[in-house]
N, C-alpha and C. Protein backbone atom coordinates (compact mmCIF):
# COMPACT_ATOMS: atom_id res chain seq x y z
N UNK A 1 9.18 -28.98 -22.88
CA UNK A 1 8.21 -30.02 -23.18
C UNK A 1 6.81 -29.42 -23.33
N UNK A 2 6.19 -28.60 -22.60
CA UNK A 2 4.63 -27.77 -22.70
C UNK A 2 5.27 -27.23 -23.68
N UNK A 3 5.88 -26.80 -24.40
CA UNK A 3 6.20 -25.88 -25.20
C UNK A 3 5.22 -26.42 -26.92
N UNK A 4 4.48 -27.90 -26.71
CA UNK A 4 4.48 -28.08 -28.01
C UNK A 4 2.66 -28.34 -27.62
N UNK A 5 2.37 -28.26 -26.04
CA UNK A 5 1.25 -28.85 -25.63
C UNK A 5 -0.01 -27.61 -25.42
N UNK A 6 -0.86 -27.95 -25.37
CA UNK A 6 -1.86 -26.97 -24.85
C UNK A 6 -2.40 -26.99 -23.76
N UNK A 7 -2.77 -28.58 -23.49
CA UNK A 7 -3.32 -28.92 -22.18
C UNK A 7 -2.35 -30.16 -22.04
N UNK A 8 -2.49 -30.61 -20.21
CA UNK A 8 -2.27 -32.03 -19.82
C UNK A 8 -3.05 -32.11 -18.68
N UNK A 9 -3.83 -33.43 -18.86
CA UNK A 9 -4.58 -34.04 -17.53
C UNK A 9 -3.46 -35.32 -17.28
N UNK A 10 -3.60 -35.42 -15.50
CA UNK A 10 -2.95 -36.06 -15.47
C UNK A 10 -4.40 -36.75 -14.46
N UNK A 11 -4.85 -38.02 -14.51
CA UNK A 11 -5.40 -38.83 -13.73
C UNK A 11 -5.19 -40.02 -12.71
N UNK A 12 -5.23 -40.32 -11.48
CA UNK A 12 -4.90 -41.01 -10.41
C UNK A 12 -5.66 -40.91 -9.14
N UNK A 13 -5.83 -42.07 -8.54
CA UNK A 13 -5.94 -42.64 -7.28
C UNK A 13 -5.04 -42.41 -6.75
N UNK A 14 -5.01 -41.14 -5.81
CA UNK A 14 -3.48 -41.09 -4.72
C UNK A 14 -3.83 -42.11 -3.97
N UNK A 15 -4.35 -43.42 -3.66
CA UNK A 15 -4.25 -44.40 -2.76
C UNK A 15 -3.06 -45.21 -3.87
N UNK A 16 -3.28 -45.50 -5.04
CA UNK A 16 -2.93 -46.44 -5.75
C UNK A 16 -1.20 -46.70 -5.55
N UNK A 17 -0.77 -47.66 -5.38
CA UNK A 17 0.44 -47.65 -5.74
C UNK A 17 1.46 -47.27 -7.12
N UNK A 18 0.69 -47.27 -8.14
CA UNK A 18 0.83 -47.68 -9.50
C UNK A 18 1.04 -46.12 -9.76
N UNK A 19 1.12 -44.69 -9.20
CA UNK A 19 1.47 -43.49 -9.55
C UNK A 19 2.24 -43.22 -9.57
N UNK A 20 3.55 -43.33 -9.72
CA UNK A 20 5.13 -42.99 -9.59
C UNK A 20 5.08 -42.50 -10.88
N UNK A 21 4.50 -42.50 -12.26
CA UNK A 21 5.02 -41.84 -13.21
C UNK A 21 4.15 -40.77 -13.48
N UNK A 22 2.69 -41.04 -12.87
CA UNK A 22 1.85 -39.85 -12.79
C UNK A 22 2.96 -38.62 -11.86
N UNK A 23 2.85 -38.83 -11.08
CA UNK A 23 3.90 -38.03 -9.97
C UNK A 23 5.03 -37.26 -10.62
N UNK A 24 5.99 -38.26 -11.11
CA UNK A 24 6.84 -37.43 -12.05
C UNK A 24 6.52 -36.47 -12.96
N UNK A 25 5.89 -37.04 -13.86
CA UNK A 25 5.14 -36.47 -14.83
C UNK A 25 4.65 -34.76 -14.56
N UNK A 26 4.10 -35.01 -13.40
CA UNK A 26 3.42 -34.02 -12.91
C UNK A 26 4.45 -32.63 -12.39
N UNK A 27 5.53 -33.31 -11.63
CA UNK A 27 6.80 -32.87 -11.53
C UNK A 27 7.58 -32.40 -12.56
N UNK A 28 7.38 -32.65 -13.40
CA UNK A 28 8.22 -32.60 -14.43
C UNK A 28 7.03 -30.99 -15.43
N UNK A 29 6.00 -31.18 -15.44
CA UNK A 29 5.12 -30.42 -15.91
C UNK A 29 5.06 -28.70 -15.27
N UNK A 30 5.29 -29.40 -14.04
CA UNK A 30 5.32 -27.92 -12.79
C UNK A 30 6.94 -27.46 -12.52
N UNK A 31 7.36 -28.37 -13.70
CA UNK A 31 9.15 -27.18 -13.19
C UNK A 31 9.18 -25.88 -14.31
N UNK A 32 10.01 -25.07 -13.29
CA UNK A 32 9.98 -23.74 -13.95
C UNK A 32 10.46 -23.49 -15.05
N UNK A 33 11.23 -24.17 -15.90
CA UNK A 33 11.39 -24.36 -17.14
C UNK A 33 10.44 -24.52 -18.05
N UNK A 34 9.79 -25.79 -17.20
CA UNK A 34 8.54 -26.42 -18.62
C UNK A 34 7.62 -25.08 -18.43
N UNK A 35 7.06 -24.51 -17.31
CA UNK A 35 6.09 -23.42 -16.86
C UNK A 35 6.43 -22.38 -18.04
N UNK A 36 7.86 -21.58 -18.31
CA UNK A 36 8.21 -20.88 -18.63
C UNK A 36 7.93 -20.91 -20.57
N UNK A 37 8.19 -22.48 -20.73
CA UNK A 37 8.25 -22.53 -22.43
C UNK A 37 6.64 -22.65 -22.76
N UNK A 38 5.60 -22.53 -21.51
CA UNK A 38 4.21 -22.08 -22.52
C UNK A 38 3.47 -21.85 -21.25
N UNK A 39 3.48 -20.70 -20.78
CA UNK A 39 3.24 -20.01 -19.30
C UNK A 39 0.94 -21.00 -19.85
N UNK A 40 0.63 -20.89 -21.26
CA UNK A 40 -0.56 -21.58 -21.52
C UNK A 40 -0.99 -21.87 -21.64
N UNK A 41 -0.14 -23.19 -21.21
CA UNK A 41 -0.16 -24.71 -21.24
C UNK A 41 -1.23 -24.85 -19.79
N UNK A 42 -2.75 -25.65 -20.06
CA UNK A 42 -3.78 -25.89 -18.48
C UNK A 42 -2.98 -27.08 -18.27
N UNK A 43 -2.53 -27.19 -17.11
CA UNK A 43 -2.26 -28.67 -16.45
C UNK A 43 -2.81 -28.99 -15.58
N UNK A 44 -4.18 -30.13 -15.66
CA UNK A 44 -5.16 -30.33 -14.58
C UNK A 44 -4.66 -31.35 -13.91
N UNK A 45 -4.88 -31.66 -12.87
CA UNK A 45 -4.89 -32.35 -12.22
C UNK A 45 -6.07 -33.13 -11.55
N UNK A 46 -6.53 -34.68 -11.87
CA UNK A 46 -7.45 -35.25 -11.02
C UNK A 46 -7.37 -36.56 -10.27
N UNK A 47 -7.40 -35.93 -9.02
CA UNK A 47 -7.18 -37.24 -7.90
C UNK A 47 -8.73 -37.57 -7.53
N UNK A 48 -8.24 -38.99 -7.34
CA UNK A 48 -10.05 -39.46 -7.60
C UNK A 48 -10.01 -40.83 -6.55
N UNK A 49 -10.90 -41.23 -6.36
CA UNK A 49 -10.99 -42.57 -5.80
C UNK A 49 -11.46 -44.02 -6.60
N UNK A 50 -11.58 -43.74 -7.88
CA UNK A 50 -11.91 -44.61 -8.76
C UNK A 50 -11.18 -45.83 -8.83
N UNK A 51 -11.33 -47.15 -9.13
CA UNK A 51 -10.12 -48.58 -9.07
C UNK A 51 -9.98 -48.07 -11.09
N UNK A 52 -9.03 -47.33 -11.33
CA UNK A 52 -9.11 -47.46 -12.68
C UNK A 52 -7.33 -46.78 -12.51
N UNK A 53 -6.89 -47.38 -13.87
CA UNK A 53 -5.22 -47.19 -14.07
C UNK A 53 -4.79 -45.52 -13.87
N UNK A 54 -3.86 -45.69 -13.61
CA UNK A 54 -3.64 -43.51 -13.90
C UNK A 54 -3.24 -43.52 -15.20
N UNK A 55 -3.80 -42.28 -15.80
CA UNK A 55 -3.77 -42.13 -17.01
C UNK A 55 -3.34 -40.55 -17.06
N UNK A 56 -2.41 -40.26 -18.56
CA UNK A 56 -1.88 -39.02 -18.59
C UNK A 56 -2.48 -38.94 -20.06
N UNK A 57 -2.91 -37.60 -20.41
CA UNK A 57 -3.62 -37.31 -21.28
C UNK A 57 -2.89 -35.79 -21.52
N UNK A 58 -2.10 -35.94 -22.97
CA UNK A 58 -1.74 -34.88 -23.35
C UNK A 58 -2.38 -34.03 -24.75
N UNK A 59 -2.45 -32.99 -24.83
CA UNK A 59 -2.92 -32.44 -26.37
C UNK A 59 -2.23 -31.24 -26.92
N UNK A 60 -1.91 -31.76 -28.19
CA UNK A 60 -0.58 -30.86 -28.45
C UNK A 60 -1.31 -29.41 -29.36
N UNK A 61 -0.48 -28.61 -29.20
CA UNK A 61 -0.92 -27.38 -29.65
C UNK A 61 -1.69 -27.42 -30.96
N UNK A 62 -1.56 -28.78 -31.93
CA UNK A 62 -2.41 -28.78 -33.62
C UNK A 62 -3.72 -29.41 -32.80
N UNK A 63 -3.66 -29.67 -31.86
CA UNK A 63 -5.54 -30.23 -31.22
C UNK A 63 -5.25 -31.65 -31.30
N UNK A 64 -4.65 -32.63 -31.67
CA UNK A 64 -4.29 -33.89 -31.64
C UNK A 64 -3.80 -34.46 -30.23
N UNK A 65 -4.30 -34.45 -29.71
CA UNK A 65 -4.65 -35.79 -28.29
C UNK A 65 -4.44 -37.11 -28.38
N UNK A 66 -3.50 -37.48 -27.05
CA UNK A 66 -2.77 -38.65 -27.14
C UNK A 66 -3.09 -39.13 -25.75
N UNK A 67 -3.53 -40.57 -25.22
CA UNK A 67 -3.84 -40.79 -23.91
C UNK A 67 -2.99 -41.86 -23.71
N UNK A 68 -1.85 -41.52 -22.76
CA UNK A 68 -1.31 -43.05 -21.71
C UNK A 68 -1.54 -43.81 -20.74
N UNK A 69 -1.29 -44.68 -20.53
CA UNK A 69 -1.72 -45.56 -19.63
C UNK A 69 -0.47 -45.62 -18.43
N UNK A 70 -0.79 -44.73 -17.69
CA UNK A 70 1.14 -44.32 -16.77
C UNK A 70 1.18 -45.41 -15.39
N UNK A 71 0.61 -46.71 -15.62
CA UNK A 71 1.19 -47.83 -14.90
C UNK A 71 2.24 -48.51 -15.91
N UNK A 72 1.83 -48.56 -16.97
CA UNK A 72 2.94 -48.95 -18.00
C UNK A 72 3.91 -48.14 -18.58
N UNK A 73 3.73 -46.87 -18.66
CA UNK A 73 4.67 -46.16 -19.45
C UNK A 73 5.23 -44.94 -18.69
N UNK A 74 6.87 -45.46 -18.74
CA UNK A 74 7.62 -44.47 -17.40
C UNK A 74 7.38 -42.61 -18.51
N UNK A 75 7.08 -42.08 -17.15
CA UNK A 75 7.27 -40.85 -17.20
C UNK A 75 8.20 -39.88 -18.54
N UNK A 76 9.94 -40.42 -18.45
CA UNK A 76 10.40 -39.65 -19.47
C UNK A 76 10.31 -40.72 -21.20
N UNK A 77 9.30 -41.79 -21.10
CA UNK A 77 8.99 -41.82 -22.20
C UNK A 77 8.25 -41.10 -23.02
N UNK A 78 7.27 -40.67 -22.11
CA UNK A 78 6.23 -39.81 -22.34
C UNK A 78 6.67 -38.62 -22.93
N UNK A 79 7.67 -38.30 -22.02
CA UNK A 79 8.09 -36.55 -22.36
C UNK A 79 9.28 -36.96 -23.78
N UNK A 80 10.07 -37.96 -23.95
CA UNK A 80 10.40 -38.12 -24.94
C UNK A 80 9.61 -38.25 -26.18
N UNK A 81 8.42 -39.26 -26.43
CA UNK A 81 7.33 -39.00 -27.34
C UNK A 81 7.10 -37.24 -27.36
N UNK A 82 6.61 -36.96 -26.33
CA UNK A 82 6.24 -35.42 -26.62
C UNK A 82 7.39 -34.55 -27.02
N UNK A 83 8.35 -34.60 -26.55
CA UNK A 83 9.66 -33.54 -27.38
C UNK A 83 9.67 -34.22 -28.85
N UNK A 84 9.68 -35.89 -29.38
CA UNK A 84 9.95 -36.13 -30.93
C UNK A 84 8.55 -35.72 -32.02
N UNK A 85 7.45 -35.54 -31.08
CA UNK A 85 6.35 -35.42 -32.43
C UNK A 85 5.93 -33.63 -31.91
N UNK A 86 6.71 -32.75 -30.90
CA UNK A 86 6.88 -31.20 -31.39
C UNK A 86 7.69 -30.87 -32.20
N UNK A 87 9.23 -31.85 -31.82
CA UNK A 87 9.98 -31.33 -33.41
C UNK A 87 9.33 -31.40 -34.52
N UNK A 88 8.62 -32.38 -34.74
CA UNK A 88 8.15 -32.93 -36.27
C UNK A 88 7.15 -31.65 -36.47
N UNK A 89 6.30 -31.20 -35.53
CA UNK A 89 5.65 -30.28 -35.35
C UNK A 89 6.34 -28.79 -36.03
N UNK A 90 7.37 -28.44 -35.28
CA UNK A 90 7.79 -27.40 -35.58
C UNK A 90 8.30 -27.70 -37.12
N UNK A 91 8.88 -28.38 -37.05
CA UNK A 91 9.71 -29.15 -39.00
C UNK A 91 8.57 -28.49 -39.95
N UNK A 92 7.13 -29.22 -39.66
CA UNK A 92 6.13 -28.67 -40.57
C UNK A 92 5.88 -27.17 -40.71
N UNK A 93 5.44 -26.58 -39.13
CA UNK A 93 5.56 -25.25 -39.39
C UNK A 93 6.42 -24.74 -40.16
N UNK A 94 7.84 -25.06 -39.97
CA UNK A 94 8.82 -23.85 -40.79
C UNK A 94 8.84 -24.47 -42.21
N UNK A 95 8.14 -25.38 -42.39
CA UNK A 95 7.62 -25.63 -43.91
C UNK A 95 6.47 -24.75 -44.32
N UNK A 96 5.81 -24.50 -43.77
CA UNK A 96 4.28 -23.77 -43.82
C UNK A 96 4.93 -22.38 -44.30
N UNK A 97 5.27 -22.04 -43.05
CA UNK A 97 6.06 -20.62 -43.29
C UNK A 97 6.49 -20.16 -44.18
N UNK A 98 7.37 -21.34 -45.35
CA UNK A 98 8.51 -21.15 -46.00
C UNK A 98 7.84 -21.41 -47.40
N UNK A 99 6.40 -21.56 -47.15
CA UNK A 99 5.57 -21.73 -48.59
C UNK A 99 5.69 -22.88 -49.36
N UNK A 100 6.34 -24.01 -48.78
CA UNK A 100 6.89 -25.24 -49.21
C UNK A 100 5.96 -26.67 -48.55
N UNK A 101 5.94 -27.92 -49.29
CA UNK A 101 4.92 -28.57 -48.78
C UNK A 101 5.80 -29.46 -47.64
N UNK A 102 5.29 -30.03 -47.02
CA UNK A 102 5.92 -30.33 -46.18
C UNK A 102 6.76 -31.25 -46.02
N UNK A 103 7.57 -32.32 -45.40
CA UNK A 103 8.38 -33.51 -45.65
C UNK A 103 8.21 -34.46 -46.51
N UNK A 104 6.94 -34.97 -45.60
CA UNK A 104 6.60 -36.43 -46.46
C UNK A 104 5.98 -36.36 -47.84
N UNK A 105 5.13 -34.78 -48.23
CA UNK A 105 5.00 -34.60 -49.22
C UNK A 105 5.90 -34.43 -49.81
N UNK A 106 6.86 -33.90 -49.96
CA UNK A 106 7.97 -33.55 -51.15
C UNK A 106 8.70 -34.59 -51.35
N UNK A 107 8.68 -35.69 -50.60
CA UNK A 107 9.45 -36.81 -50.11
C UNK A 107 8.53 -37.65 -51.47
N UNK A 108 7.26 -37.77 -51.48
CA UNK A 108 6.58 -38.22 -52.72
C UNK A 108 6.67 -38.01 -54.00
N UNK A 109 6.83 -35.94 -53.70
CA UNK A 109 6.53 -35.28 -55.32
C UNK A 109 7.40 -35.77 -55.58
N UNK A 110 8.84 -35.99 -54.99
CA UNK A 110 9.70 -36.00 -56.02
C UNK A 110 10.46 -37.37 -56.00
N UNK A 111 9.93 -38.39 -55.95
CA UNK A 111 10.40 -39.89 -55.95
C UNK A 111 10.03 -40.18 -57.21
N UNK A 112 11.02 -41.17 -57.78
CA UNK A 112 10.64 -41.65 -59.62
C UNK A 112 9.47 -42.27 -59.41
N UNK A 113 8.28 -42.57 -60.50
CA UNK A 113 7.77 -42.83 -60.35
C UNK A 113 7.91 -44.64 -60.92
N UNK A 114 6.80 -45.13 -60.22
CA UNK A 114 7.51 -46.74 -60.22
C UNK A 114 6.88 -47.10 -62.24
N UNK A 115 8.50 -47.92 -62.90
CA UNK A 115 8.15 -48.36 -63.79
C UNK A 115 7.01 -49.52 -64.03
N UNK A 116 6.58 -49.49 -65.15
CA UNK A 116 5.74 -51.22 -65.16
C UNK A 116 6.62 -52.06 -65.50
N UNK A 117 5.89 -52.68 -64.84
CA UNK A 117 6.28 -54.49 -64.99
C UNK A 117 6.42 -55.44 -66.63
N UNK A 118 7.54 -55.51 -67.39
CA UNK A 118 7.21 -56.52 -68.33
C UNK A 118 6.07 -57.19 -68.07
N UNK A 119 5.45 -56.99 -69.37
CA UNK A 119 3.91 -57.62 -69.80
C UNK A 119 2.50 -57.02 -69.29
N UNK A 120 3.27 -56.26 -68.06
CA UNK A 120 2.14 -55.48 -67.33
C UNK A 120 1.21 -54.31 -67.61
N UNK A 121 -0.28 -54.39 -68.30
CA UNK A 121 -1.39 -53.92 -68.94
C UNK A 121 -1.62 -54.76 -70.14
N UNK A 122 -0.69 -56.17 -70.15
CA UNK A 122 -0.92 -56.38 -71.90
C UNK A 122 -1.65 -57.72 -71.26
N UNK A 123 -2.66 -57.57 -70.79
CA UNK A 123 -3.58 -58.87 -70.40
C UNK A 123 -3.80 -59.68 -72.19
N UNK A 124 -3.50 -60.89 -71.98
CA UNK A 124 -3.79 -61.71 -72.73
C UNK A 124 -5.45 -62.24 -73.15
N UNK A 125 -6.33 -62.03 -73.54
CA UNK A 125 -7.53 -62.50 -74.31
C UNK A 125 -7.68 -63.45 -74.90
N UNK A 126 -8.63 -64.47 -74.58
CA UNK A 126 -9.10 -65.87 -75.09
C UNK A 126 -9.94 -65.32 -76.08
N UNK A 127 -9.81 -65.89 -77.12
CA UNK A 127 -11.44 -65.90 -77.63
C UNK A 127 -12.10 -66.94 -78.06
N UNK A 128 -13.42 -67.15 -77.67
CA UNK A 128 -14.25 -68.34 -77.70
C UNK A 128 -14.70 -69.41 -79.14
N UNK A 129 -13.41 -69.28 -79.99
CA UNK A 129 -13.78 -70.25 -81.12
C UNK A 129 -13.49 -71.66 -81.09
């Protein structure tokens, strides 16, 4: 999962009840697996006393930053979002690589292009006699 990230803050009130997915999360960030797939990946951590939601704040290796709101959103959703938009990630790279444009572009170049419409450009004209 770090494998696609650069940084993660994870934010919480250890008083709060509402941290169980911060916690995981965090757990899940510090196992030796995830450690291993990007030993340089920063994972901060801030415990605070603030009345404000815990929030997990990830940024993936293209600099694109994504912030959750982790009273609402369990833990391996999170890491599921983050494993489906590194694949897409990597998809592009080995497009880059391969000198080719990428999905959704080629997905365009090469779609028919849409016919016109019977009658469509032949606007009809009044003329004032």
């Amino acid at each position: 999962m770090l494998k696609f990230l650069s940084r993660v803050k994870i934010e919480f009130n250890a008083l709060d009840p509402r941290t169980a997915s911060c916690m995981e999360f965090l757990a899940q960030c510090n196992s030796r697996k995830a450690k291993e797939s990007n030993p340089a990946c920063e994972v901060e951590v801030k415990r605070g006393r603030e009345e404000r939601a815990p929030r997990i704040t990830v940024t993936f290796v293209n600099g694109v930053e994504e912030g959750f709101d982790a009273t609402s959103t369990p833990a391996q959703s999170i890491r599921n979002l983050i494993l489906e938009k590194g694949q897409h990630l990597e998809t592009e790279q080995m497009f880059r690589e391969a000198g080719e444009p990428g999905p959704l572009s080629s997905r365009t170049r090469n779609s028919p292009k849409p016919h016109p419409l019977p009658n469509q450009g032949k606007q009809k004209t009044r003329s004032n006699s």
